[in-house]
C-alpha atoms as a PDB file:
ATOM      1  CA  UNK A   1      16.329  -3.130  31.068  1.00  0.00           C
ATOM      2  CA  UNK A   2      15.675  -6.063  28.929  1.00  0.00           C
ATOM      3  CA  UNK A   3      13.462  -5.314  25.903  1.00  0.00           C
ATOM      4  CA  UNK A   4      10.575  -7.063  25.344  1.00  0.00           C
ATOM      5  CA  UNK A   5      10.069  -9.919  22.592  1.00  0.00           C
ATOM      6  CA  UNK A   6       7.341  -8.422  20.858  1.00  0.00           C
ATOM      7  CA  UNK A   7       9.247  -5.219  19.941  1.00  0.00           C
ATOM      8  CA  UNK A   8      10.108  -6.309  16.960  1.00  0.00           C
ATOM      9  CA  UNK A   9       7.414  -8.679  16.034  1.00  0.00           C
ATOM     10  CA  UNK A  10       6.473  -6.488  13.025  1.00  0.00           C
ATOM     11  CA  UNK A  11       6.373  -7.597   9.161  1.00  0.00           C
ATOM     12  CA  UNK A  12       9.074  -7.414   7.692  1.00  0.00           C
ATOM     13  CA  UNK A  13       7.653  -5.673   4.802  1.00  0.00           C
ATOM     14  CA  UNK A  14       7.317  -2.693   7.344  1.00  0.00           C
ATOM     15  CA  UNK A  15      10.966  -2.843   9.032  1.00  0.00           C
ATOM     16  CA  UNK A  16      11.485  -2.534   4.572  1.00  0.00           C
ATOM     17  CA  UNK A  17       8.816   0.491   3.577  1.00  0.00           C
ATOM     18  CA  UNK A  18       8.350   2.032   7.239  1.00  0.00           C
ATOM     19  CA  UNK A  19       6.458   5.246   4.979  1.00  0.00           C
ATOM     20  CA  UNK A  20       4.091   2.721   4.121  1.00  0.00           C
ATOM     21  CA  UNK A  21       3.149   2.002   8.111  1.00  0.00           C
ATOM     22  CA  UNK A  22       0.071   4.346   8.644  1.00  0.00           C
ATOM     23  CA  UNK A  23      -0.558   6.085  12.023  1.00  0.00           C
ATOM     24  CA  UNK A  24      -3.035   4.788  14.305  1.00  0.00           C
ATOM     25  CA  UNK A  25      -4.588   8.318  13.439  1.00  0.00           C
ATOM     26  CA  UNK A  26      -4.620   7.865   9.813  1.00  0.00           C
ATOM     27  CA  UNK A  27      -6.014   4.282  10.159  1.00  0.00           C
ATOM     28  CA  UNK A  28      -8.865   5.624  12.069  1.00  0.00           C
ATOM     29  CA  UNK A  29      -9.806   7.662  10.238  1.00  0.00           C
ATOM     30  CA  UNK A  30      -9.946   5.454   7.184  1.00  0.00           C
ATOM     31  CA  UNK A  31     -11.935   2.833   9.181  1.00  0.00           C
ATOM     32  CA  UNK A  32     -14.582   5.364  10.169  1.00  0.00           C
ATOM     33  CA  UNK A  33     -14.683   5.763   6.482  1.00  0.00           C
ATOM     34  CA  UNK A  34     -15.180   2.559   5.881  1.00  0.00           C
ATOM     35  CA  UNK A  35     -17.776   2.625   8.775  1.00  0.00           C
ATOM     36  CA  UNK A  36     -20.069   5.285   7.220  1.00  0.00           C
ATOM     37  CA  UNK A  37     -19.440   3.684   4.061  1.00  0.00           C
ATOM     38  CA  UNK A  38     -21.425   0.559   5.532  1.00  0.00           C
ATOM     39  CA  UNK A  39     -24.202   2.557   6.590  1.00  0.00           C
ATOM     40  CA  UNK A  40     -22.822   3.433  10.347  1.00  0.00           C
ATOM     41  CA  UNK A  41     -23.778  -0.225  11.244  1.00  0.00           C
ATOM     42  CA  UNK A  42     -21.980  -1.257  14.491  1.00  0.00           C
ATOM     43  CA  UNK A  43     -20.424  -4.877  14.467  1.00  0.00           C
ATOM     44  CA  UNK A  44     -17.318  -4.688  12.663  1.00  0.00           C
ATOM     45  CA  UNK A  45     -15.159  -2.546  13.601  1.00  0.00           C
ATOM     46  CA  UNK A  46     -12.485  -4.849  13.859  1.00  0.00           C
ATOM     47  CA  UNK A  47     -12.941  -5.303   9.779  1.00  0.00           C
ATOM     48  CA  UNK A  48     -13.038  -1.584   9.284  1.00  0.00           C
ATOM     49  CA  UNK A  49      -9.943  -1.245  11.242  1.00  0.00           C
ATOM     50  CA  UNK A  50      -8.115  -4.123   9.512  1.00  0.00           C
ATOM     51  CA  UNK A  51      -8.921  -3.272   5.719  1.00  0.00           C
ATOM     52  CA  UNK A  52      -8.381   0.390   6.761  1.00  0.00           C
ATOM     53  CA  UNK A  53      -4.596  -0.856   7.813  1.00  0.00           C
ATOM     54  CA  UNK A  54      -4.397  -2.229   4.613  1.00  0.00           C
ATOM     55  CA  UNK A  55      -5.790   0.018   2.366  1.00  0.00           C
ATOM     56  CA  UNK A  56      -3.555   2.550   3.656  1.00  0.00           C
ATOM     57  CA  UNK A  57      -0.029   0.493   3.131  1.00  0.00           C
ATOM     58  CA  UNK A  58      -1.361  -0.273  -0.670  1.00  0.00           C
ATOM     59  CA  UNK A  59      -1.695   3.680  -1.161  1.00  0.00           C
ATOM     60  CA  UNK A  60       1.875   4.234   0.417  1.00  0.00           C
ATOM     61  CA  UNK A  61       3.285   1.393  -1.470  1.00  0.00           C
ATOM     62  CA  UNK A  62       1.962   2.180  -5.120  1.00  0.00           C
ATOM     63  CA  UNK A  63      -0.644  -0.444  -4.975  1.00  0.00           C
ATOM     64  CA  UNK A  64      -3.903   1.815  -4.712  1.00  0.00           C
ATOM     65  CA  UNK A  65      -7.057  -0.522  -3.782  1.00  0.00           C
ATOM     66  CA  UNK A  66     -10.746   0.025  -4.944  1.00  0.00           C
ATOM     67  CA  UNK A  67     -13.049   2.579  -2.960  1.00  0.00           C
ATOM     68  CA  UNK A  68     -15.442   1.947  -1.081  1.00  0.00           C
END
């Protein structure tokens, strides 16, 4: 079966650091953080979601961010 071309479509910092991927659990989590953090306003989850990704890596890597 052939594999498909997005398989391994991911940075290659991540291929380099893979403890610095977070889980999709861990990311969640972060982003509903984020989302209370906000004041529980819907709209951007997608933002949430995304900064939560890469707050996350910047903790695994070393590079802690600022808190919300």
């Amino acid at each position: 079966m052939a594999r498909h071309p997005d398989v391994d479509r991911r940075r290659a910092s991540d291929k380099a650091l893979p403890g610095t991927v977070p889980t999709a659990g861990d990311v969640a989590r972060r982003a509903y953080e984020l989302y209370e953090a906000r004041g529980s306003e819907p709209g951007a989850d997608l933002d949430d979601w995304l900064r939560a990704e890469r707050d996350l890596r910047a903790v695994r890597s070393g590079d802690a961010p600022k808190k919300v």
